[in-house]
Protein backbone atom coordinates (compact mmCIF):
# COMPACT_ATOMS: atom_id res chain seq x y z
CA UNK A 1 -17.65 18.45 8.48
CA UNK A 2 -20.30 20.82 7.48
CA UNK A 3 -19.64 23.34 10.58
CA UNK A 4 -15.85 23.38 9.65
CA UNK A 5 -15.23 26.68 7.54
CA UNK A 6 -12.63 29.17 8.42
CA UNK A 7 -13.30 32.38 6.50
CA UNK A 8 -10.40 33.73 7.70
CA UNK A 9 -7.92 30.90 6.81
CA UNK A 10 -10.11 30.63 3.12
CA UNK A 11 -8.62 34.37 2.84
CA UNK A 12 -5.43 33.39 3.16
CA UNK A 13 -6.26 31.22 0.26
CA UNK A 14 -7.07 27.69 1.84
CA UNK A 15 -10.06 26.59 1.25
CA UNK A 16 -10.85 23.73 3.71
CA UNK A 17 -13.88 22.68 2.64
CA UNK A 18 -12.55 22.00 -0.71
CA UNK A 19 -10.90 19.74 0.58
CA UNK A 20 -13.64 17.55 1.97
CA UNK A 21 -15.11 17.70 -1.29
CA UNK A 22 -11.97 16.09 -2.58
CA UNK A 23 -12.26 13.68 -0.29
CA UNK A 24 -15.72 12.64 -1.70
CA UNK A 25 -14.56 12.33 -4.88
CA UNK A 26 -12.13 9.87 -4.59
CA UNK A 27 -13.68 7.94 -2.50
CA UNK A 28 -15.14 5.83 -5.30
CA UNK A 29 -11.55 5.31 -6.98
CA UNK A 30 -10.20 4.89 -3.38
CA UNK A 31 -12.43 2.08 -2.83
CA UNK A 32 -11.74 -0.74 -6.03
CA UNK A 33 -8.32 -0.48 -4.55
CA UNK A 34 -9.44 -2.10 -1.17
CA UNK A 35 -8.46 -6.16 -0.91
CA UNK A 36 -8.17 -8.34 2.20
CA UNK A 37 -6.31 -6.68 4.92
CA UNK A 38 -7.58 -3.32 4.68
CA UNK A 39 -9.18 -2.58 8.35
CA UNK A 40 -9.70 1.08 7.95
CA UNK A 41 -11.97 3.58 6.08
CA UNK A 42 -10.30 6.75 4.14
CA UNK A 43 -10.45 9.88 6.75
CA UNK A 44 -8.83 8.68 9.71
CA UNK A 45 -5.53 9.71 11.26
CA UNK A 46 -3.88 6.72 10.25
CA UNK A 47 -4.78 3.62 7.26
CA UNK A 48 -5.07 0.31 9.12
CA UNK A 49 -3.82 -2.99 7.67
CA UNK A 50 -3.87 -6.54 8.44
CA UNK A 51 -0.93 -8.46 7.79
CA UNK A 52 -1.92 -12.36 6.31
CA UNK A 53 1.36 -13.94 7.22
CA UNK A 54 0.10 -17.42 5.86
CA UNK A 55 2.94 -19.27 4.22
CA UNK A 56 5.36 -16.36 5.24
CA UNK A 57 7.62 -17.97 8.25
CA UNK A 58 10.18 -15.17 8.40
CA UNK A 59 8.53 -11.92 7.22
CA UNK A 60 10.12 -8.36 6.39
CA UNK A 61 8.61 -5.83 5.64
CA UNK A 62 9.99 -3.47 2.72
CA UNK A 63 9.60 0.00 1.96
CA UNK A 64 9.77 2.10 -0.74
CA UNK A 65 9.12 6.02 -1.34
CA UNK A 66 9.33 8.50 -4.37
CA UNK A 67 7.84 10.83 -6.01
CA UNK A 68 6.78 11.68 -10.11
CA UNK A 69 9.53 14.60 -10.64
CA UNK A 70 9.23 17.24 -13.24
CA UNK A 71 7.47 14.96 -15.49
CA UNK A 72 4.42 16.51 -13.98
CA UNK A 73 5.28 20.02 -15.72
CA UNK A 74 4.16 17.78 -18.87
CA UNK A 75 1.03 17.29 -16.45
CA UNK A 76 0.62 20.84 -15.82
CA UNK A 77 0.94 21.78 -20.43
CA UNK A 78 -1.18 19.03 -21.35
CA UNK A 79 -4.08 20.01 -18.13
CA UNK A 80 -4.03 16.36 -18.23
CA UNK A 81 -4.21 14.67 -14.40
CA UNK A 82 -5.42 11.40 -14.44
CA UNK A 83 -2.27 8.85 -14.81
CA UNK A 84 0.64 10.90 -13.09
CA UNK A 85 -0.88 9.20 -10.02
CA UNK A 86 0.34 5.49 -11.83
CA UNK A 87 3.91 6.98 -11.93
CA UNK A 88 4.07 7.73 -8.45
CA UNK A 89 2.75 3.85 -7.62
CA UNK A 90 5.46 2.64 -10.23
CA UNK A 91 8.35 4.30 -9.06
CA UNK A 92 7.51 2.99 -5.34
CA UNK A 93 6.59 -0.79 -6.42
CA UNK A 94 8.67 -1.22 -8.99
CA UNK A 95 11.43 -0.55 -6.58
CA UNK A 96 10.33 -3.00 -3.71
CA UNK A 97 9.74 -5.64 -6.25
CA UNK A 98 13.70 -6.05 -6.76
CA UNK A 99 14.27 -7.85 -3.35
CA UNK A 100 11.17 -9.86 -4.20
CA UNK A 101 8.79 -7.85 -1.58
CA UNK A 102 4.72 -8.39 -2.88
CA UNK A 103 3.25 -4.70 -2.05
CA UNK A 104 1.17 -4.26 0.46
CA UNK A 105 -0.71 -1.03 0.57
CA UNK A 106 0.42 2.60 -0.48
CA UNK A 107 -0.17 6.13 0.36
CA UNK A 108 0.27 9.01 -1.59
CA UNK A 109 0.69 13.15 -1.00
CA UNK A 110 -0.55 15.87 -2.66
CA UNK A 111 0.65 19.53 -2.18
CA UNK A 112 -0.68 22.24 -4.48
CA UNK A 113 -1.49 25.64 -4.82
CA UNK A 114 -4.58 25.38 -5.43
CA UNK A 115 -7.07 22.74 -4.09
CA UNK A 116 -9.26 22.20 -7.17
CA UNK A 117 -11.46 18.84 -5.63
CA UNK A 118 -11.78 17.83 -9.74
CA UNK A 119 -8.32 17.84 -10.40
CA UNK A 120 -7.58 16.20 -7.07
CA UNK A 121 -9.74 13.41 -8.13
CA UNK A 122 -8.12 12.77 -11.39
CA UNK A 123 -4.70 12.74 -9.72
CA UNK A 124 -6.19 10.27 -7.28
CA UNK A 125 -7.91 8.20 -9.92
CA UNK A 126 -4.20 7.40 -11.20
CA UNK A 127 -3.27 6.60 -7.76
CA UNK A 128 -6.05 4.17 -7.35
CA UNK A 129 -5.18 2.80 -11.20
CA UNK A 130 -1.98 2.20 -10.17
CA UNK A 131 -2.48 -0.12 -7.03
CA UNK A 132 -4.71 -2.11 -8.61
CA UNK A 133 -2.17 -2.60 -11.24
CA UNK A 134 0.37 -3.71 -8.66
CA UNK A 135 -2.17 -5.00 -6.14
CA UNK A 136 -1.24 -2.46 -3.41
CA UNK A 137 -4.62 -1.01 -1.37
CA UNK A 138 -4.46 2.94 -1.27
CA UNK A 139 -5.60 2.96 2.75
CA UNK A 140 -4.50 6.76 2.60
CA UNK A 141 -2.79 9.83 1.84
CA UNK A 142 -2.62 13.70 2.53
CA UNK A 143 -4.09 16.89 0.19
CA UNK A 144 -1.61 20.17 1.58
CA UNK A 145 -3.18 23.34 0.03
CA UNK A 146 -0.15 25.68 0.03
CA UNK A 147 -0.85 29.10 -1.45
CA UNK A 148 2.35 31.22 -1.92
CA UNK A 149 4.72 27.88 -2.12
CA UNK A 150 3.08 26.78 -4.99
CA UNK A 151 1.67 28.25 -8.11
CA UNK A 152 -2.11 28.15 -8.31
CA UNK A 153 -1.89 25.79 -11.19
CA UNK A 154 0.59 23.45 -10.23
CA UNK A 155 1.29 20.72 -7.56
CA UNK A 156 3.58 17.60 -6.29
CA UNK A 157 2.98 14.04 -6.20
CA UNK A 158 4.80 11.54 -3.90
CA UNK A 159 4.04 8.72 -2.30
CA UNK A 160 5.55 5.31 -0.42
CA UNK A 161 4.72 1.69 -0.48
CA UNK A 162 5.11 -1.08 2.39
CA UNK A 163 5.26 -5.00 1.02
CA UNK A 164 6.13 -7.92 2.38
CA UNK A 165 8.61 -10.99 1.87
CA UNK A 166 9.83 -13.95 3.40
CA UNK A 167 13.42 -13.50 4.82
CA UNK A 168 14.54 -17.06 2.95
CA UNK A 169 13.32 -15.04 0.07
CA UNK A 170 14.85 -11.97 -0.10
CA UNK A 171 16.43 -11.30 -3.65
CA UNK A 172 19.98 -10.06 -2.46
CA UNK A 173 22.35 -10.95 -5.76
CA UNK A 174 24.83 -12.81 -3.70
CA UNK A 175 24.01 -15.96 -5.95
CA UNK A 176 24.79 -14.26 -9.11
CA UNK A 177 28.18 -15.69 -10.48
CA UNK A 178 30.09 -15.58 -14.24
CA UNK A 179 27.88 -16.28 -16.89
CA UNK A 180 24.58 -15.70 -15.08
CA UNK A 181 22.00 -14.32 -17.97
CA UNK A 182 20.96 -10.47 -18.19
CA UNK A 183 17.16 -10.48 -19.05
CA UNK A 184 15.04 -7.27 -20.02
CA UNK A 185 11.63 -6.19 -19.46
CA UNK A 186 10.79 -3.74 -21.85
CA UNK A 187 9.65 -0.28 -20.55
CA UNK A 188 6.46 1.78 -21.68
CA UNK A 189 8.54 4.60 -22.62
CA UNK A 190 10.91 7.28 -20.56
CA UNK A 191 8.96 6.37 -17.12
CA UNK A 192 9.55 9.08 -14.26
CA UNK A 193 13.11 9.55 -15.17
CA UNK A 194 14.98 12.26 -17.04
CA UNK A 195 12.63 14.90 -17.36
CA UNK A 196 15.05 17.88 -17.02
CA UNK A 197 16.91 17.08 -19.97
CA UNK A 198 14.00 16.16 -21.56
CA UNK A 199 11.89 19.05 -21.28
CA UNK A 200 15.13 21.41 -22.09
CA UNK A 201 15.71 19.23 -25.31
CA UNK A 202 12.11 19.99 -26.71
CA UNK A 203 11.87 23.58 -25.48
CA UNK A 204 8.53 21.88 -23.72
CA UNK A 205 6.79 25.12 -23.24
CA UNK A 206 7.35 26.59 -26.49
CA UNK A 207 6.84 23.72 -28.46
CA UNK A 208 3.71 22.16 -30.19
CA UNK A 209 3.24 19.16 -28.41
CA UNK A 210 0.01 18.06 -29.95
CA UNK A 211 1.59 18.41 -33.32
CA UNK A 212 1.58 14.53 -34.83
CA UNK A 213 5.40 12.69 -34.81
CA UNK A 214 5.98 10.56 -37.42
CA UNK A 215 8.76 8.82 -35.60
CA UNK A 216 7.00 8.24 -32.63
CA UNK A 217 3.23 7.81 -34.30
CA UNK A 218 1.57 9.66 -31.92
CA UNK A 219 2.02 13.33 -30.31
CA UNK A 220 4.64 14.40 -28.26
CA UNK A 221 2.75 15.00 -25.30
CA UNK A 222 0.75 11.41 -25.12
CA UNK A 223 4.06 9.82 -26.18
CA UNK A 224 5.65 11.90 -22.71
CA UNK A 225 2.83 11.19 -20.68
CA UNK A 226 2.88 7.45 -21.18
CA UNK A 227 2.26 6.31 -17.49
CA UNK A 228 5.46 4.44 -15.99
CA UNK A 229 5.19 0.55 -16.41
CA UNK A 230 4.21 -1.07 -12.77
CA UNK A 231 6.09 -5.10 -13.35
CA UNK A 232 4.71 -6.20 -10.17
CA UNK A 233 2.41 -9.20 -11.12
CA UNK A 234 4.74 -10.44 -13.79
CA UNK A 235 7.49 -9.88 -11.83
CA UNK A 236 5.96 -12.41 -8.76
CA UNK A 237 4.66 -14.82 -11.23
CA UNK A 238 8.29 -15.41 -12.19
CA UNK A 239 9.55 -15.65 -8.46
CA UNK A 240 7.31 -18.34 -8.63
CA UNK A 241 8.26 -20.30 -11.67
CA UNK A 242 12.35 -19.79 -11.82
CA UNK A 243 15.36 -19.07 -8.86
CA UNK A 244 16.19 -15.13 -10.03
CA UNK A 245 19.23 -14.03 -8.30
CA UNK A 246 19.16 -10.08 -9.00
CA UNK A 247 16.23 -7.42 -9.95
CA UNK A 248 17.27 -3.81 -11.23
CA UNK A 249 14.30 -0.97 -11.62
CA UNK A 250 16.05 0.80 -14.67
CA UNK A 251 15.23 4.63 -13.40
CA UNK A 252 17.40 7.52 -12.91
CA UNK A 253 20.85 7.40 -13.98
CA UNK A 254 20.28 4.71 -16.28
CA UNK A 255 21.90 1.65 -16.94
CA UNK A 256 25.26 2.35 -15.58
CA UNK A 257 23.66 3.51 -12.22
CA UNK A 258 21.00 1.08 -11.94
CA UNK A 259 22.28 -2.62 -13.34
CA UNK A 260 25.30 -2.36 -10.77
CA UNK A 261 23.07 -2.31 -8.05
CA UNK A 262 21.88 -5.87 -8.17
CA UNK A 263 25.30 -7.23 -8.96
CA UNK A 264 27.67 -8.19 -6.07
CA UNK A 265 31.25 -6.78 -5.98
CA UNK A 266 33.64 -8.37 -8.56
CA UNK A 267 31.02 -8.71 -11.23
CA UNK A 268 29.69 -6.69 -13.93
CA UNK A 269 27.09 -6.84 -16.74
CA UNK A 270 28.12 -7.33 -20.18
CA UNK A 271 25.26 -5.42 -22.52
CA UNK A 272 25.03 -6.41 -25.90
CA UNK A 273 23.72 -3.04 -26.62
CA UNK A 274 22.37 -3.83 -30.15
CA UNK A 275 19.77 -6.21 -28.32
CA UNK A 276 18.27 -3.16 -26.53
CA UNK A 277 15.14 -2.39 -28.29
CA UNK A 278 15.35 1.20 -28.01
CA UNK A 279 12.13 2.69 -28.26
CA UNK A 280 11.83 5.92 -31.17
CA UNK A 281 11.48 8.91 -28.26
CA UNK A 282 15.20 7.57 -27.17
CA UNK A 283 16.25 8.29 -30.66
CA UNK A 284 14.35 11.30 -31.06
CA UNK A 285 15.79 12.72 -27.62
CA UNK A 286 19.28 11.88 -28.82
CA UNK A 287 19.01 13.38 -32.22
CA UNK A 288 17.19 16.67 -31.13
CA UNK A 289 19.55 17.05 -28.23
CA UNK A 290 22.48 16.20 -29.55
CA UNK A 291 23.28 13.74 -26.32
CA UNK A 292 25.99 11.21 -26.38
CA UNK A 293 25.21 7.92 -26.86
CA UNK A 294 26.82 7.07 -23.07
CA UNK A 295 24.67 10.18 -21.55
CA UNK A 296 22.02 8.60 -23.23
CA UNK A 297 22.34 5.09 -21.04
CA UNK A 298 23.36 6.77 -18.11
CA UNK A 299 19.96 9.07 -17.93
CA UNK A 300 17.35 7.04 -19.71
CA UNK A 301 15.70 3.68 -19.49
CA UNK A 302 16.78 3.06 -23.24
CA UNK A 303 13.54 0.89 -23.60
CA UNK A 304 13.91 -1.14 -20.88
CA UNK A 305 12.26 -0.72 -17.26
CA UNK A 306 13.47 -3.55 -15.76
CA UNK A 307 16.48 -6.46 -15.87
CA UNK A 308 16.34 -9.75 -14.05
CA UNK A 309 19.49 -11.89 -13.68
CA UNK A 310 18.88 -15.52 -13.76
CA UNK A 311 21.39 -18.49 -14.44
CA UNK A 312 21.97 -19.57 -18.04
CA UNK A 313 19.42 -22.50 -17.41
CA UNK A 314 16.48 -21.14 -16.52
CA UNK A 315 16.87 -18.34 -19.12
CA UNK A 316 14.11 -19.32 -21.78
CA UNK A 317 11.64 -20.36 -18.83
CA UNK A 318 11.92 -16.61 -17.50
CA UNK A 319 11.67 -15.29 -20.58
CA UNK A 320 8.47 -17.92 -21.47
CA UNK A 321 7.00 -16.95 -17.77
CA UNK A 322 7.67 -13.15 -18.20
CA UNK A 323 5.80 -13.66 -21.88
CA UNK A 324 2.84 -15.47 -20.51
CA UNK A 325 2.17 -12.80 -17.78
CA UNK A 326 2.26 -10.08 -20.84
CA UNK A 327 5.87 -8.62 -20.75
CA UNK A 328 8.00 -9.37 -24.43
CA UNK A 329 11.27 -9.87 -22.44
CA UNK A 330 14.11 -11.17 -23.87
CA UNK A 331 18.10 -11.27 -23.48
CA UNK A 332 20.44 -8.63 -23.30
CA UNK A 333 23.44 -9.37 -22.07
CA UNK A 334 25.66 -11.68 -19.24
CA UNK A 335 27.60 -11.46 -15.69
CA UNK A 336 31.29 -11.61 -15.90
CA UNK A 337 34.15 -11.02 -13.66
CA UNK A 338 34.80 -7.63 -13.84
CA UNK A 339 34.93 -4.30 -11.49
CA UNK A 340 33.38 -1.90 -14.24
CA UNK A 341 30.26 -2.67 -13.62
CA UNK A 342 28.10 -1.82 -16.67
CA UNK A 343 30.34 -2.58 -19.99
CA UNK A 344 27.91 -1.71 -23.53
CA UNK A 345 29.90 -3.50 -26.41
């Protein structure tokens, strides 16, 4: 690379070179992300992986793509880089989890203004923290320098993920039935999710958002910027351990959009909605904005990332398994016949 400069296209404001220099950078977060099947080094056209198929007699692959949303204007106030990159890897495994998929590898993209290799390589960092997390290898991605599309200072983050999982396996709800047991994982706080209303309910960029919260015993800003919980390994140690017939990531649109989605027509989920352990930026976001108690659980998380259906028997041994792999989950409601699909009571 060190004959490739274009003076002319650095004029137009890409600078190529700072891009290699990216590239160098991460290369050391790149790397603790690398587990058997990788076949390929970062800088290549495309990331090479080896499938292991042992003990997988009907496999299908799963896919899953997204990106961090405006939570990364919260990115851009705090200057703050390094764990936006974990969002993007939750919002991506989190989501291929639910049909019981164990994530293969991920790649990410970067487009920015402004190719600053530092910041580049914090944003990568969080990539790299993030796969490990979930066990995913980061065998590559793309850095777009885009003057004029995107201010200088700012950028976008998105990414996709490719597991794996047998086809006997596939989590597909069509063994959930009446009286089936609504389990919840509790979330790290508001995730990638909601960040419009958010930001317009604390006036974000005329606020003090290092100023100390009582409620939430920390700042505003580290209480925002609380990287999206990745439930991957807990999530396959309990595939392991109990039968679980439906998986919802609890994301956008809450839990009226979300809980449906692993429930098969002519069912619903009765929430118990004073079980939900409602974390204190929930009831901060409510009280400052004003917002409905329903808009609430039909934007937010409300505290909980994740729900797992399971029959009423193997309840406490999902909720023991879930607890032994470091998630405090615990019961929140029940299937019943119904076409409403979410009911809070």
């Amino acid at each position: 690379m060190k004959n490739s400069r274009s003076e002319s296209y650095a004029a137009a404001g890409v600078d190529i070179t700072a891009g290699y220099k990216a590239v160098e950078l991460m290369k050391q977060h790149i790397a603790k992300t690398f587990a058997k099947g990788v076949a390929s080094d970062i800088g290549g056209f495309g990331g090479l992986f080896e499938l292991d198929l042992t003990g997988i007699s009907k496999p299908v692959l799963v896919s899953g793509t997204d990106g961090v949303g405006t939570k990364l204007k919260m990115a851009f106030l705090a200057d703050k880089h390094d764990t936006v990159g974990i969002d993007c890897v939750a919002m991506c495994v989190n989501d291929i989890i639910c049909c019981g998929a164990k994530p293969l590898f991920f790649l990410d993209y970067i487009a920015c203004g402004k190719n600053i290799p530092e910041r580049i390589a914090d944003i990568v960092k969080g990539v790299a923290d993030g796969c490990v997390m979930s066990g995913a290898a980061l065998i590559g991605g793309e850095t777009a320098e885009m003057p004029g599309f995107y201010p200088i200072d700012e950028y976008d983050l998105a990414g996709f993920s490719v597991g794996v999982v047998d086809k006997d396996k596939i989590i597909d709800n069509s063994k959930i039935t009446e009286g089936d047991v609504v389990i919840a994982l509790p979330s790290s706080g508001v995730h990638s999710n909601g960040f419009s209303l958010v930001r317009k309910v604390f006036d974000v960029e005329n606020a003090d958002l290092n100023a100390y919260s009582q409620e939430l015993g920390d700042t505003l800003i580290n209480t925002l910027l609380t990287p999206t919980e990745i439930y991957v390994k807990p999530m396959l140690a309990l595939f392991e351990k109990v039968k679980v017939k439906g998986v919802s990531h609890i994301t956008g649109g809450g839990f009226y959009e979300n809980i449906p989605r692993s429930i098969p027509k002519g069912y619903g989920a009765k929430i118990d909605k004073k079980s939900v352990k409602v974390l204190p930026i929930f009831d901060l976001i409510k009280s400052v904005g004003k917002i409905s108690e329903r808009d609430m659980f039909n934007t937010f998380n409300m505290g909980v990332g994740m729900s797992v259906i399971v029959s009423k028997e193997d309840a406490d041994k999902a909720i023991a398994t879930l607890k032994e792999n470091g998630k405090d989950a615990y019961v929140i409601g029940e299937i019943v016949r119904s076409d409403d699909g979410v009911v809070l009571c």
